[in-house]
Protein backbone atom coordinates (compact mmCIF):
# COMPACT_ATOMS: atom_id res chain seq x y z
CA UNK A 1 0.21 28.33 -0.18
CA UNK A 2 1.96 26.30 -3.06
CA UNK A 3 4.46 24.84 -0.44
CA UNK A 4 1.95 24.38 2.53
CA UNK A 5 -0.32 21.79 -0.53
CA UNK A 6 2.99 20.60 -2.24
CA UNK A 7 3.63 19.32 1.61
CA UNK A 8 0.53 17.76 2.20
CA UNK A 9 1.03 15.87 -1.42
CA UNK A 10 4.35 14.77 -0.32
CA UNK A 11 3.01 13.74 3.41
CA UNK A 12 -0.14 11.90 1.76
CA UNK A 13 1.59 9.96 -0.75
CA UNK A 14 4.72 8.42 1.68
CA UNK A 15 1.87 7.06 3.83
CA UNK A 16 1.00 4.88 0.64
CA UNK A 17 4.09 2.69 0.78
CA UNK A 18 4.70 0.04 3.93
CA UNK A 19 7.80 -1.50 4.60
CA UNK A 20 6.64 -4.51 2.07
CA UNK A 21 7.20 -2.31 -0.78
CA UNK A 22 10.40 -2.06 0.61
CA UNK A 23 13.27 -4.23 -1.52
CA UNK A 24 15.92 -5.14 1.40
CA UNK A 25 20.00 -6.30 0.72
CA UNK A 26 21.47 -9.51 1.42
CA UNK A 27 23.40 -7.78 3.83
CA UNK A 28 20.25 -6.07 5.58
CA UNK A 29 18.20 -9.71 5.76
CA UNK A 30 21.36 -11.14 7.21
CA UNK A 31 22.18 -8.80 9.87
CA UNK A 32 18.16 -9.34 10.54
CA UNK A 33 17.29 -12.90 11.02
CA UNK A 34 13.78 -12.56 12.09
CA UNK A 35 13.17 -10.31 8.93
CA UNK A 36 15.08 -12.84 6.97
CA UNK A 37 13.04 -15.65 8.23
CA UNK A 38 9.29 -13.65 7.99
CA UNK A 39 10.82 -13.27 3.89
CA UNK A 40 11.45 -16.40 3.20
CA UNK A 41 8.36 -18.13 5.03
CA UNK A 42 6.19 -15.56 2.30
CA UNK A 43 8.05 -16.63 -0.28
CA UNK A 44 8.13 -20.49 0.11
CA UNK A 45 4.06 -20.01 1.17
CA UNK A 46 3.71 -18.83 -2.68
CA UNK A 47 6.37 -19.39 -4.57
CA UNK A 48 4.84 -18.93 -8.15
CA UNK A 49 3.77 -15.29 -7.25
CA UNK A 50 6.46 -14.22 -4.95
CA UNK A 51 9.78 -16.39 -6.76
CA UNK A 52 11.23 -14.08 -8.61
CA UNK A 53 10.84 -10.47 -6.55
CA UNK A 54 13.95 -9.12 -5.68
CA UNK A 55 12.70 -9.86 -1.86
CA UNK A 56 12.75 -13.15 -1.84
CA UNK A 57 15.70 -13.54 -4.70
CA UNK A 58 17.62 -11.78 -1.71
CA UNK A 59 16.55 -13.40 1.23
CA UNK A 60 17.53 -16.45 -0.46
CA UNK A 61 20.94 -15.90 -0.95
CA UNK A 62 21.05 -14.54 2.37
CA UNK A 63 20.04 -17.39 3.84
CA UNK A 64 22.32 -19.41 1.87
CA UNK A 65 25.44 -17.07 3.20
CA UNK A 66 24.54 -17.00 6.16
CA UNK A 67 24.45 -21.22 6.04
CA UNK A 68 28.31 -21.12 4.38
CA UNK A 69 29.27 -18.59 7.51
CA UNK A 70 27.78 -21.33 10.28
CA UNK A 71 28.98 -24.28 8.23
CA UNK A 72 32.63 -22.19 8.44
CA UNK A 73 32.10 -21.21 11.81
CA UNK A 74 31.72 -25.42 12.35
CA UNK A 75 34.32 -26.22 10.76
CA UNK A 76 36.72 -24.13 12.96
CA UNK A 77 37.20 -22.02 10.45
């Protein structure tokens, strides 16, 4: 009985967190470009609430990586 309520605990409380609690990696957002882009678009639509949340400090240096790589890639190199 203690497991079959401990599970139902468990199951009830991972439906509280979504994806946008999620904090994703510069390498995640740039291997994902749409995600990257839906980030950044949040985070330049409020940027005094959203600036400085790991998020969008992360999809903004992936974004600016992934700039250097097609600048590179331009370049020849």
């Amino acid at each position: 009985m203690k497991h079959l309520l401990l599970g139902i605990v468990i199951l009830t409380l991972s439906g509280c967190f979504s994806d946008e609690d999620r904090i994703y990696t510069v390498d995640e957002l740039m291997a994902d470009e749409v995600l990257l882009a839906k980030i950044t678009s949040e985070c330049r639509n409020n940027p005094g609430a959203l600036r400085q949340t790991p998020n969008c400090q992360n999809a903004e240096a992936a974004d600016w990586k992934l700039r250097l790589e097609r600048m590179n890639r331009a370049l020849g190199g």
